[in-house]
PDB file of N, CA and C in Angstrom:
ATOM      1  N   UNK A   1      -0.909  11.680  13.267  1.00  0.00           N
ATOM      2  CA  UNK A   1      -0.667  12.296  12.001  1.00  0.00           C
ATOM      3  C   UNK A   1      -1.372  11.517  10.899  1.00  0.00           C
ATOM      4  N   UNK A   2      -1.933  11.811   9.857  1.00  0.00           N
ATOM      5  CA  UNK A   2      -2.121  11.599   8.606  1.00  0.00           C
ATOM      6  C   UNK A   2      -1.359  11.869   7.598  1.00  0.00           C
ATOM      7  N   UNK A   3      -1.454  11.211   6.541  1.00  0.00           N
ATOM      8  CA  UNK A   3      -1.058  11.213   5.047  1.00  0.00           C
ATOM      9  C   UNK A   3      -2.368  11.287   4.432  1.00  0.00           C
ATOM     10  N   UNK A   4      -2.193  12.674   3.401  1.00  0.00           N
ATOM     11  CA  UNK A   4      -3.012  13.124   2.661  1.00  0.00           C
ATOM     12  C   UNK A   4      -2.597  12.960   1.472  1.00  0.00           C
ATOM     13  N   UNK A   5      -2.798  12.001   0.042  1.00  0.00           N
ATOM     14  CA  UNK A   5      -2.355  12.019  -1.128  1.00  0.00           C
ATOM     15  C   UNK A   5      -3.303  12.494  -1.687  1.00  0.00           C
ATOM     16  N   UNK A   6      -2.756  13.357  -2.571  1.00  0.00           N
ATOM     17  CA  UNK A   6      -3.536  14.042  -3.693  1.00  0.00           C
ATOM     18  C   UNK A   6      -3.136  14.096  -5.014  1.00  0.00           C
ATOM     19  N   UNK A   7      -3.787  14.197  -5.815  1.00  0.00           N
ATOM     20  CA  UNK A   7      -3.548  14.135  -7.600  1.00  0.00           C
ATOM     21  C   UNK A   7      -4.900  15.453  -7.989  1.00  0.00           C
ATOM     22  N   UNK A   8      -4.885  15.212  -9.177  1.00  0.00           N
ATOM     23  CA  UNK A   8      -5.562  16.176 -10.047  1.00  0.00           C
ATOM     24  C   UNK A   8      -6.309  15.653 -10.877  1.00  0.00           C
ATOM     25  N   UNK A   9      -6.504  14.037 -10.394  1.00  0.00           N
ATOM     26  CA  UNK A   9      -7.623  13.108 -10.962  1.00  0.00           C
ATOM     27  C   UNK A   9      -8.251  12.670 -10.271  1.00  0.00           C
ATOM     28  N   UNK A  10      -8.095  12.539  -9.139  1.00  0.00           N
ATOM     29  CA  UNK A  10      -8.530  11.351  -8.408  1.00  0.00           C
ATOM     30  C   UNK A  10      -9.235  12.409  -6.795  1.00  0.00           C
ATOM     31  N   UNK A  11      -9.872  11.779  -5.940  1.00  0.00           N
ATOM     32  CA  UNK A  11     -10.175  12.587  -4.680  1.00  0.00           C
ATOM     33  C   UNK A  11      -9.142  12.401  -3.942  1.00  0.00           C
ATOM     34  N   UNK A  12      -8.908  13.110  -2.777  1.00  0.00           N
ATOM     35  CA  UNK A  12      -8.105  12.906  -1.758  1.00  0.00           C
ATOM     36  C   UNK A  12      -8.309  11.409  -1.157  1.00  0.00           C
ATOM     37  N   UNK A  13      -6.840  10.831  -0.799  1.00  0.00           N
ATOM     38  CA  UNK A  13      -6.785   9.571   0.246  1.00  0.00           C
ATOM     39  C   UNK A  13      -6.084   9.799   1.668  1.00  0.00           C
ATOM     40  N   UNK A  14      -6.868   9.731   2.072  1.00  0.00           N
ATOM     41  CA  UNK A  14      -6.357   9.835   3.551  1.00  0.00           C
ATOM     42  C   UNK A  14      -6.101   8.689   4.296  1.00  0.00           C
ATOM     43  N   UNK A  15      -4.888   8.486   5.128  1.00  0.00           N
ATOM     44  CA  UNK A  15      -4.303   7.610   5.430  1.00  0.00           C
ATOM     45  C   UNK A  15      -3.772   7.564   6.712  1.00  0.00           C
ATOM     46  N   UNK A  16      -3.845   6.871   8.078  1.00  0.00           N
ATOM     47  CA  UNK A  16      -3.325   6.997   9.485  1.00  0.00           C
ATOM     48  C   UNK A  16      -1.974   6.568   9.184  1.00  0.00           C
ATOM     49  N   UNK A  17      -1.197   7.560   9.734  1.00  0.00           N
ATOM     50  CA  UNK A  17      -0.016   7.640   9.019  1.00  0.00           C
ATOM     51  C   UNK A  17       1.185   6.020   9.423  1.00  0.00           C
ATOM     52  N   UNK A  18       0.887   5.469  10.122  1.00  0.00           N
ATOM     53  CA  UNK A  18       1.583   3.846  10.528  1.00  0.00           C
ATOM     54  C   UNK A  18       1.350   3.096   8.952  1.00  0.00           C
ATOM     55  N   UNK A  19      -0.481   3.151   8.149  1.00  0.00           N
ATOM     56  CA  UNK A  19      -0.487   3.072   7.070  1.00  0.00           C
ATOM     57  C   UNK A  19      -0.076   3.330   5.853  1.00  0.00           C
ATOM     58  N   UNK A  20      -0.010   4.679   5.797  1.00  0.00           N
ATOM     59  CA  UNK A  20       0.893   5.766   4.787  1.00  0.00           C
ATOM     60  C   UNK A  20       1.849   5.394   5.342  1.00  0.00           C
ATOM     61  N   UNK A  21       2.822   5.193   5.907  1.00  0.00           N
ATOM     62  CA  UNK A  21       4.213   5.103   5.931  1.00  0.00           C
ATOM     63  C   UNK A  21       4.512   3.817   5.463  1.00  0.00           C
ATOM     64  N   UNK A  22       3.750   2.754   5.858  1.00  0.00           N
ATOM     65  CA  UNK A  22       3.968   1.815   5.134  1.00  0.00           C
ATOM     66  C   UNK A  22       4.183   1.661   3.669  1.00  0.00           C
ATOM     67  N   UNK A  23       2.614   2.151   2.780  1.00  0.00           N
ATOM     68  CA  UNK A  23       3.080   1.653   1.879  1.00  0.00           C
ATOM     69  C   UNK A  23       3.752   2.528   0.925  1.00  0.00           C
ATOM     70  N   UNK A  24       4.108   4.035   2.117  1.00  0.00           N
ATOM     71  CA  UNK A  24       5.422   4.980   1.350  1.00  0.00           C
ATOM     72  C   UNK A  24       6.685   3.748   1.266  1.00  0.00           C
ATOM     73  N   UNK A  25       6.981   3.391   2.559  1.00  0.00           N
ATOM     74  CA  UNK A  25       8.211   2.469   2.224  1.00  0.00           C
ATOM     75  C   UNK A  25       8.060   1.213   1.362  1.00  0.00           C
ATOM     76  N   UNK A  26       7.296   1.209   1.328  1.00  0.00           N
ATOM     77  CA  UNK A  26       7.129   0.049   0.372  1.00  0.00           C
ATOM     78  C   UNK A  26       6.887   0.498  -1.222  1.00  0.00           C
ATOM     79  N   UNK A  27       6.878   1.366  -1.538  1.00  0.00           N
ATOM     80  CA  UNK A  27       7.794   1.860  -2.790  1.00  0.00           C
ATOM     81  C   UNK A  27       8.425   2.687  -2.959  1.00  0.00           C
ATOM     82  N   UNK A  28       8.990   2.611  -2.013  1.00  0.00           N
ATOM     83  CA  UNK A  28      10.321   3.656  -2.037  1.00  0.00           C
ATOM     84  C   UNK A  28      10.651   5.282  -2.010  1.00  0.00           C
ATOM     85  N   UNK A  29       9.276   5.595  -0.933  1.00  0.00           N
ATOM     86  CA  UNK A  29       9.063   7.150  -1.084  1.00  0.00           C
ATOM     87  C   UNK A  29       9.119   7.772   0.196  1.00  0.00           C
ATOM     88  N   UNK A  30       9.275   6.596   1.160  1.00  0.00           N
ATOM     89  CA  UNK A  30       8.707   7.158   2.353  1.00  0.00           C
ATOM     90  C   UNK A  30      10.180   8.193   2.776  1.00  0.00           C
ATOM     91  N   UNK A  31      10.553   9.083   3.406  1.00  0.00           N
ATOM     92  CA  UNK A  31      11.464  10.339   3.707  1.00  0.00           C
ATOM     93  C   UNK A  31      11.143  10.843   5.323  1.00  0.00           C
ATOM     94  N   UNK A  32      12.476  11.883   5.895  1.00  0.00           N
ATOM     95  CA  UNK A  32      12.165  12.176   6.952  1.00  0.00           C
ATOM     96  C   UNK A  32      11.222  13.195   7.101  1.00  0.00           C
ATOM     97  N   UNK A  33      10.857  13.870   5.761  1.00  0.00           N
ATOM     98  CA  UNK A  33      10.288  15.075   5.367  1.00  0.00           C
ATOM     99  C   UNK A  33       8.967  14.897   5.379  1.00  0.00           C
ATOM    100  N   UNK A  34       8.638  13.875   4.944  1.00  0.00           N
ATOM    101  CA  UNK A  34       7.062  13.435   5.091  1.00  0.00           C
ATOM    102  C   UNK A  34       6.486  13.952   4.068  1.00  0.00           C
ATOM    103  N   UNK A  35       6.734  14.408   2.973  1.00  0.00           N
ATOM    104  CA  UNK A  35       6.135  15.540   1.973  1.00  0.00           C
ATOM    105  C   UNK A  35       6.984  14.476   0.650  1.00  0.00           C
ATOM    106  N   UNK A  36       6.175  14.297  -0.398  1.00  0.00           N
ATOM    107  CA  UNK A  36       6.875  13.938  -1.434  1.00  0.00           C
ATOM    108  C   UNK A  36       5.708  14.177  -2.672  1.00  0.00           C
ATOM    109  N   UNK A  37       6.541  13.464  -3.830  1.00  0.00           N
ATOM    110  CA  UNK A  37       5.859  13.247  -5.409  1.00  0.00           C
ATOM    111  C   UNK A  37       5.904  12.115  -5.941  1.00  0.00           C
ATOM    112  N   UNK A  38       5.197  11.335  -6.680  1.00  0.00           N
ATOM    113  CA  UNK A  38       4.961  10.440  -7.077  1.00  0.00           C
ATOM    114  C   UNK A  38       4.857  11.189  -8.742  1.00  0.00           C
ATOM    115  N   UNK A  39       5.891  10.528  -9.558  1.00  0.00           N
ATOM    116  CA  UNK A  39       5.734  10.945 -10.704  1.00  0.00           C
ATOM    117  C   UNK A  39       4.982   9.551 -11.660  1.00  0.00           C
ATOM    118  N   UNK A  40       4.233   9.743 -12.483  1.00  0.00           N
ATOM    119  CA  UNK A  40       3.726   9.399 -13.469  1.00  0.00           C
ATOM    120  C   UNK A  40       4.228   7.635 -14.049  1.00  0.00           C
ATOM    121  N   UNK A  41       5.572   8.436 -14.054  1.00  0.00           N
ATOM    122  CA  UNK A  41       6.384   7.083 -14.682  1.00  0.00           C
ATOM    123  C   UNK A  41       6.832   6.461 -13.966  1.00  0.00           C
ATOM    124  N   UNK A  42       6.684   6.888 -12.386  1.00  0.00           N
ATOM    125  CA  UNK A  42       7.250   6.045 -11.374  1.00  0.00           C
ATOM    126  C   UNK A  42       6.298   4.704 -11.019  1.00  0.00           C
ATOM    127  N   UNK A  43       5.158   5.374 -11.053  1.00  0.00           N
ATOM    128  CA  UNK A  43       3.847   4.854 -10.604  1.00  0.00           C
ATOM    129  C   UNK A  43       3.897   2.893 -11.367  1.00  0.00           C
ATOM    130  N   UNK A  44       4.305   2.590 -12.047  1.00  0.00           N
ATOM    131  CA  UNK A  44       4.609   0.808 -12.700  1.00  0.00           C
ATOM    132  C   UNK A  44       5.040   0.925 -11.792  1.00  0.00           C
ATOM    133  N   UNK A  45       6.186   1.208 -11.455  1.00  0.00           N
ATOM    134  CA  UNK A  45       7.192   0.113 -10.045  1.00  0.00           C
ATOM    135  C   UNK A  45       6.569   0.242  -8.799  1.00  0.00           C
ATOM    136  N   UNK A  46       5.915   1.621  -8.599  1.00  0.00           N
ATOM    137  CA  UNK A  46       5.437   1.250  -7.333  1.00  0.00           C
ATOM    138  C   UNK A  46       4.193   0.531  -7.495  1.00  0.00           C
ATOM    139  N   UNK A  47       3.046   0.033  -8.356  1.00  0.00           N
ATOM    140  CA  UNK A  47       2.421  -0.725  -8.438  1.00  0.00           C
ATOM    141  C   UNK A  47       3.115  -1.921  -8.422  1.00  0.00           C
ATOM    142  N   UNK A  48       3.721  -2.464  -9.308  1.00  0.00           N
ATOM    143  CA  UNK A  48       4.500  -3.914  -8.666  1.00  0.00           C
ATOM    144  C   UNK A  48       4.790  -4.030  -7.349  1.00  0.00           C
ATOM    145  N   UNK A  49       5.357  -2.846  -7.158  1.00  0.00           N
ATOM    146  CA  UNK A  49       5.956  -3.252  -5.562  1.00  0.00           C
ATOM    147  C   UNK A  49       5.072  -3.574  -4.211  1.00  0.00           C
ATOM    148  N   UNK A  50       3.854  -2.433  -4.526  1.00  0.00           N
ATOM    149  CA  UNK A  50       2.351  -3.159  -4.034  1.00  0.00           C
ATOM    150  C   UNK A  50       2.165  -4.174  -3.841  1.00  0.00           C
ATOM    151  N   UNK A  51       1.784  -4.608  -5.104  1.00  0.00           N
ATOM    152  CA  UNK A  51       1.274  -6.461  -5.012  1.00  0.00           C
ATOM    153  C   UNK A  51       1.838  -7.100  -4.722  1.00  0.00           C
ATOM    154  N   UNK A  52       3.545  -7.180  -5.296  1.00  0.00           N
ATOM    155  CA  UNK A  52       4.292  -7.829  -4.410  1.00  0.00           C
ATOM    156  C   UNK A  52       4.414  -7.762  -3.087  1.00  0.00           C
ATOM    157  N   UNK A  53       4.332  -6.778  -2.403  1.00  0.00           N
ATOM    158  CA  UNK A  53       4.137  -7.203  -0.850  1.00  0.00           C
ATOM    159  C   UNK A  53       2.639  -7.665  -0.334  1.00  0.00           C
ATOM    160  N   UNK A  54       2.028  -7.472  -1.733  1.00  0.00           N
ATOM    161  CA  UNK A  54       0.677  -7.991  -0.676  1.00  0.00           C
ATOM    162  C   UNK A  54       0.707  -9.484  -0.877  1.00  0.00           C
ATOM    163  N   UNK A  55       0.917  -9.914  -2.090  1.00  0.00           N
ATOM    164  CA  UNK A  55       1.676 -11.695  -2.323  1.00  0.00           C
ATOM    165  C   UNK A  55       2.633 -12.396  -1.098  1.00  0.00           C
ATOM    166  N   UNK A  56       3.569 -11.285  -1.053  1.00  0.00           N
ATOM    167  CA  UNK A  56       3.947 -11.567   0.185  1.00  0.00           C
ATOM    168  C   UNK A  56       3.588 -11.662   1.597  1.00  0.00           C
ATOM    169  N   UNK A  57       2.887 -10.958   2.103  1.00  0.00           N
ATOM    170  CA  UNK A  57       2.075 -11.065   3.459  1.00  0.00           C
ATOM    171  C   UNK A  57       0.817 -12.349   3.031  1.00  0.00           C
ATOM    172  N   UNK A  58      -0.065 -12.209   1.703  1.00  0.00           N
ATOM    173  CA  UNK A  58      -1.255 -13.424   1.475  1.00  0.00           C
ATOM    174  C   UNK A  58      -0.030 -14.857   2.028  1.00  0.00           C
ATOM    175  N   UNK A  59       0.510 -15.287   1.087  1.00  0.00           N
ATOM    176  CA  UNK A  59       1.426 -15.973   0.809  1.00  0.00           C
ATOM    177  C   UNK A  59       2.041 -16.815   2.856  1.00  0.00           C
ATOM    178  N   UNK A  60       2.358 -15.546   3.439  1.00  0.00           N
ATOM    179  CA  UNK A  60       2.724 -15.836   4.741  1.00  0.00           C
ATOM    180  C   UNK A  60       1.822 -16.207   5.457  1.00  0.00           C
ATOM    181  N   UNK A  61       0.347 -15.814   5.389  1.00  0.00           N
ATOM    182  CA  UNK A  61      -1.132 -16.490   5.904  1.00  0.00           C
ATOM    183  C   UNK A  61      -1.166 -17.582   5.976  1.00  0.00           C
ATOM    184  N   UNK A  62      -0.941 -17.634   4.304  1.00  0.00           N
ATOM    185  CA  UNK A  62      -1.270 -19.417   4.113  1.00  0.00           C
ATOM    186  C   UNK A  62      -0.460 -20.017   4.866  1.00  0.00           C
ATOM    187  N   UNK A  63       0.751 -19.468   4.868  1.00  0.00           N
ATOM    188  CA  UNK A  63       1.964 -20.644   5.613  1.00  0.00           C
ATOM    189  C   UNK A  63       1.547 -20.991   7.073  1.00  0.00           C
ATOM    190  N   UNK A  64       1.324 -19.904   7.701  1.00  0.00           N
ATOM    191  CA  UNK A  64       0.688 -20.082   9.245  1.00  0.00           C
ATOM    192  C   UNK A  64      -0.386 -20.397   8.999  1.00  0.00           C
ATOM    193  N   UNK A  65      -1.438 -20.902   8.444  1.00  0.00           N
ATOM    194  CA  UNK A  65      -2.700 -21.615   8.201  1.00  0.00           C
ATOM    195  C   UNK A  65      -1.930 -23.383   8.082  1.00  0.00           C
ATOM    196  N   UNK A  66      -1.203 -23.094   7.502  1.00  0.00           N
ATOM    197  CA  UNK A  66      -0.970 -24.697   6.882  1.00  0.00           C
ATOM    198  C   UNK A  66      -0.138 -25.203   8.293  1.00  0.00           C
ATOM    199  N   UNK A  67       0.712 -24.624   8.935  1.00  0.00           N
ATOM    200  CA  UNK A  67       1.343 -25.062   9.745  1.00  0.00           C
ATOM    201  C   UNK A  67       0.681 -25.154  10.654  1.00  0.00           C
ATOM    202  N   UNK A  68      -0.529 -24.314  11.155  1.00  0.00           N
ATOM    203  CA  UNK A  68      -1.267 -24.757  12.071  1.00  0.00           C
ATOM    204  C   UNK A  68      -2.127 -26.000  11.979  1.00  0.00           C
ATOM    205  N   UNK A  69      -2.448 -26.069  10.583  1.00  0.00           N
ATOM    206  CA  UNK A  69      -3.452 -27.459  10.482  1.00  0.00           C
ATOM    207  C   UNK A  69      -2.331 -28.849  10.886  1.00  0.00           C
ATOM    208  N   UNK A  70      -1.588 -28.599  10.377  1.00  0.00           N
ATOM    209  CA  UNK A  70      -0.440 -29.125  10.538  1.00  0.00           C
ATOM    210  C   UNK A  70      -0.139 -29.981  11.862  1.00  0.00           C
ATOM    211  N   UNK A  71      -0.133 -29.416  12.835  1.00  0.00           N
ATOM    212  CA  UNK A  71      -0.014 -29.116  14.208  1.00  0.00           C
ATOM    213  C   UNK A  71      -1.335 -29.206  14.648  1.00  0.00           C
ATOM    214  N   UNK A  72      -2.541 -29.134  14.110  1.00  0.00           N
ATOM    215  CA  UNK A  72      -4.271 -29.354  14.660  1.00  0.00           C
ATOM    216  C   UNK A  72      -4.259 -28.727  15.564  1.00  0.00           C
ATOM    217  N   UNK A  73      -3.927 -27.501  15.363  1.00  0.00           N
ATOM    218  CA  UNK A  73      -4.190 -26.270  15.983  1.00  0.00           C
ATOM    219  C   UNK A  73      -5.329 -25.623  15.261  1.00  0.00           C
ATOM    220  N   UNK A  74      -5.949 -24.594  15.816  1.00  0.00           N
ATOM    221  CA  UNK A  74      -6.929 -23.713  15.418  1.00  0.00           C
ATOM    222  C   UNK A  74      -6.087 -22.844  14.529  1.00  0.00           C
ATOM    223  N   UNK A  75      -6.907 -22.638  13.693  1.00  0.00           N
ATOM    224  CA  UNK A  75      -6.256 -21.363  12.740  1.00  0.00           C
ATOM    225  C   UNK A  75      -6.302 -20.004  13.247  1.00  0.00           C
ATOM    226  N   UNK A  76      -5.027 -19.397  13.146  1.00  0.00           N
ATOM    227  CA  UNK A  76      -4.659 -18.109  13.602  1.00  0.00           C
ATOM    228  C   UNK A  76      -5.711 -17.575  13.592  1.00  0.00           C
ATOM    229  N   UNK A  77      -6.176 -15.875  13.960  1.00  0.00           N
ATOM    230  CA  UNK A  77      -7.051 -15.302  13.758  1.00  0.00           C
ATOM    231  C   UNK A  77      -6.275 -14.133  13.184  1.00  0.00           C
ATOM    232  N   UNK A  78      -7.035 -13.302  11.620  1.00  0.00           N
ATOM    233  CA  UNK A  78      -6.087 -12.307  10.517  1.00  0.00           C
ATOM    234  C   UNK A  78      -6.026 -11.599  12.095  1.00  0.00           C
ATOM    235  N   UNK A  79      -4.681 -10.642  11.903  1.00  0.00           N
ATOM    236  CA  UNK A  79      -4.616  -9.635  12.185  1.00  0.00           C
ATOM    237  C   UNK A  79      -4.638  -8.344  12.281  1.00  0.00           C
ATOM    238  N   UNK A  80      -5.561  -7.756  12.281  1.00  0.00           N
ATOM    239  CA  UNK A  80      -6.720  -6.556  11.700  1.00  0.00           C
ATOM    240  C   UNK A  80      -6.916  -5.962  10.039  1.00  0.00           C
ATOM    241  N   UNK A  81      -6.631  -5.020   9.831  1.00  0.00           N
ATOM    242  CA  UNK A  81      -7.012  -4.640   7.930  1.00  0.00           C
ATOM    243  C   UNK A  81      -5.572  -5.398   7.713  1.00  0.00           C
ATOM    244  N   UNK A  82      -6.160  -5.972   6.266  1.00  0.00           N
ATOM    245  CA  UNK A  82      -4.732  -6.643   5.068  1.00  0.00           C
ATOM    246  C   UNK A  82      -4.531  -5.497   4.485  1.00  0.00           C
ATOM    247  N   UNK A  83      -3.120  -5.607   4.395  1.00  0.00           N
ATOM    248  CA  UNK A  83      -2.384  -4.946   3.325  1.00  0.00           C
ATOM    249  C   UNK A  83      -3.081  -5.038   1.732  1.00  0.00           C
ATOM    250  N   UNK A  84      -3.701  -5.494   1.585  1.00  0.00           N
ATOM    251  CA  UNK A  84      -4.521  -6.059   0.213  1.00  0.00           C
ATOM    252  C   UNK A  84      -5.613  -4.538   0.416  1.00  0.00           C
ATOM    253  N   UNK A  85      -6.311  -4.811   1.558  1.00  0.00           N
ATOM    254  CA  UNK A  85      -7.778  -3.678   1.949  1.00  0.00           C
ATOM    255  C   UNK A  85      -7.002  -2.752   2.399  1.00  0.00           C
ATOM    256  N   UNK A  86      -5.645  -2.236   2.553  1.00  0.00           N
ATOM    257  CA  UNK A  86      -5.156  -0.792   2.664  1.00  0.00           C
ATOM    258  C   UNK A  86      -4.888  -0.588   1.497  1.00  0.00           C
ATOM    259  N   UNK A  87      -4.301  -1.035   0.822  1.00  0.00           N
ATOM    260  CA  UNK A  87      -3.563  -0.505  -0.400  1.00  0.00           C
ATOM    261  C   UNK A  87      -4.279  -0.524  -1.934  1.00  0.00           C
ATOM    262  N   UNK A  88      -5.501  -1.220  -1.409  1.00  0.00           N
ATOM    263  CA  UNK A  88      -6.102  -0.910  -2.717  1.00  0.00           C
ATOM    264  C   UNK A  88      -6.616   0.070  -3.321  1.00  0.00           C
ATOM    265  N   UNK A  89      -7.007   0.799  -2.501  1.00  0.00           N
ATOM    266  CA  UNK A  89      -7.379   2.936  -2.856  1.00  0.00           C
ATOM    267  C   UNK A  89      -6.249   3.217  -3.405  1.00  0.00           C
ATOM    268  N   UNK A  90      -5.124   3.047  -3.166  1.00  0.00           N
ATOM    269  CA  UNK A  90      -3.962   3.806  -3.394  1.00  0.00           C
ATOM    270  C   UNK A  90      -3.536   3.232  -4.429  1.00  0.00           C
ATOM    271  N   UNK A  91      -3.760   1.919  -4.665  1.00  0.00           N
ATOM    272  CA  UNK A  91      -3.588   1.163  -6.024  1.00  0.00           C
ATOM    273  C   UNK A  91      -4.333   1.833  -7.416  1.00  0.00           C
ATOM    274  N   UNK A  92      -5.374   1.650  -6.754  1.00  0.00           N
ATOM    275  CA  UNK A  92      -6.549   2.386  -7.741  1.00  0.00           C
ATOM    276  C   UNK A  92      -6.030   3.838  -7.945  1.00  0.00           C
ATOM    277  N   UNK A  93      -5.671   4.799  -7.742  1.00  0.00           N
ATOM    278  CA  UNK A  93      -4.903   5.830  -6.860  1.00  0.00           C
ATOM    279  C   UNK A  93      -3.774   6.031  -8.590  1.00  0.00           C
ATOM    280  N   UNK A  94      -3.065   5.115  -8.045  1.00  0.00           N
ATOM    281  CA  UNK A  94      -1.712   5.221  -8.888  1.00  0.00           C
ATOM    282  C   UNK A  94      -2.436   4.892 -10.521  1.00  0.00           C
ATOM    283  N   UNK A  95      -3.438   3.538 -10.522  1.00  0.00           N
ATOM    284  CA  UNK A  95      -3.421   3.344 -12.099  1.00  0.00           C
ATOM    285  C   UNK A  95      -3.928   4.822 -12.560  1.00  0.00           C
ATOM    286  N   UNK A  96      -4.807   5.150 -11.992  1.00  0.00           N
ATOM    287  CA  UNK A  96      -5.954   6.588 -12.714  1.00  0.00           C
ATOM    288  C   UNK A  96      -4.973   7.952 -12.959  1.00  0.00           C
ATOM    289  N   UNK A  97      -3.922   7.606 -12.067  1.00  0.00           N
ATOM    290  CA  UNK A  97      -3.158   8.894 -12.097  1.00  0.00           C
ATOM    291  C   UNK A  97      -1.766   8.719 -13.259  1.00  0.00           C
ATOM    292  N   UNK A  98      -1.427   7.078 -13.485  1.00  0.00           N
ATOM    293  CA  UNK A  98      -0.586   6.988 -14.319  1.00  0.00           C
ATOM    294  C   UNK A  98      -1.517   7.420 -16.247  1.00  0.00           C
ATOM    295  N   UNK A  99      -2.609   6.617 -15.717  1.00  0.00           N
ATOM    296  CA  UNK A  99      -2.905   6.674 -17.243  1.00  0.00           C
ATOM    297  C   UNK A  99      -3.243   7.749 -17.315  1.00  0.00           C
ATOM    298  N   UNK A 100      -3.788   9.322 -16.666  1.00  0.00           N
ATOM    299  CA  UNK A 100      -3.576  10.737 -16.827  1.00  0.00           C
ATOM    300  C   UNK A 100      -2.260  11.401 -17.254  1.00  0.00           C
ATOM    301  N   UNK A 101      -0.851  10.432 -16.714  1.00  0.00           N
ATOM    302  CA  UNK A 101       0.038  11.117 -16.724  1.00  0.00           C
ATOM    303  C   UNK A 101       0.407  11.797 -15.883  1.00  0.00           C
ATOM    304  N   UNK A 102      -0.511  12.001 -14.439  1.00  0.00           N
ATOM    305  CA  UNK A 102      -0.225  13.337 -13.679  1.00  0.00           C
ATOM    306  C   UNK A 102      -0.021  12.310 -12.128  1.00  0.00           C
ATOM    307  N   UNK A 103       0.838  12.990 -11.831  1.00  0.00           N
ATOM    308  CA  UNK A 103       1.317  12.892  -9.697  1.00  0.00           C
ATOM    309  C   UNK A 103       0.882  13.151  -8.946  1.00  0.00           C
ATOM    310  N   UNK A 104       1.385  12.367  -7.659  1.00  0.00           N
ATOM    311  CA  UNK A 104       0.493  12.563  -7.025  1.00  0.00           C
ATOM    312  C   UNK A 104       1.362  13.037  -5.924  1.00  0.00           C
ATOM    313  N   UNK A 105       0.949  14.225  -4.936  1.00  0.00           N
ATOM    314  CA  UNK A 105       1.661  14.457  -3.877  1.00  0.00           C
ATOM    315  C   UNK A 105       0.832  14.192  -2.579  1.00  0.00           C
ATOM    316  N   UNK A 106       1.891  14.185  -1.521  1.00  0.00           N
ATOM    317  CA  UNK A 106       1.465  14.505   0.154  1.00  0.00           C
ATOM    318  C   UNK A 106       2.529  15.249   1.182  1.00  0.00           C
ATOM    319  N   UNK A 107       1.678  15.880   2.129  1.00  0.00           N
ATOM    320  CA  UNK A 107       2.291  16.422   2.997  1.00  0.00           C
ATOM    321  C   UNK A 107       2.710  18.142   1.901  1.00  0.00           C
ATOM    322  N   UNK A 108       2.048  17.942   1.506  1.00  0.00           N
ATOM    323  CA  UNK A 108       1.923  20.007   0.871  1.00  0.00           C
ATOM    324  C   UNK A 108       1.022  20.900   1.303  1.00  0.00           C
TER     325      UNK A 108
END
């Protein structure tokens, strides 16, 4: 399945939906329905809530970087796309669509 977000500013983002669901739950949209709206004024919190988890996952890198040097171990190897390189379309996504004023939907 995919997640298709759309607005009336911006092009379509398409998303493998393990992705889209993510960072639906991660501001608070994700549903059993799979179909929602992103209103305008919502769009601040779910931008905070973004970065904050991407602070949070950077943040946890470092820790397993440091603990491995730590230990003179080899440093982990990332584990495939960051949350930073998923969510930044959708970041970009939300500012263009807040400062329009207009929402964004998926699954319509």
């Amino acid at each position: 399945m995919l997640y298709k977000f759309q607005s009336r500013v911006t092009p379509d983002l398409i998303m493998l939906e393990p992705n889209g669901r993510r960072v639906l739950q991660i501001v608070g949209k994700y549903g059993a329905d799979q179909r929602g709206i992103l209103q305008a004024a919502e769009m601040p919190a779910a931008i905070t809530a973004l970065e904050a988890a991407i602070a949070q996952e950077e943040a946890e890198r470092r820790a397993a970087e440091a603990e491995a040097i730590a230990r003179g171990e080899e440093l982990p190897e990332p584990e495939g796309v960051s949350l930073r390189q998923r969510a930044a379309p959708f970041i970009e996504m939300l500012r263009r669509c807040e400062s329009a004023g207009k929402e964004i939907v998926w699954g319509v």
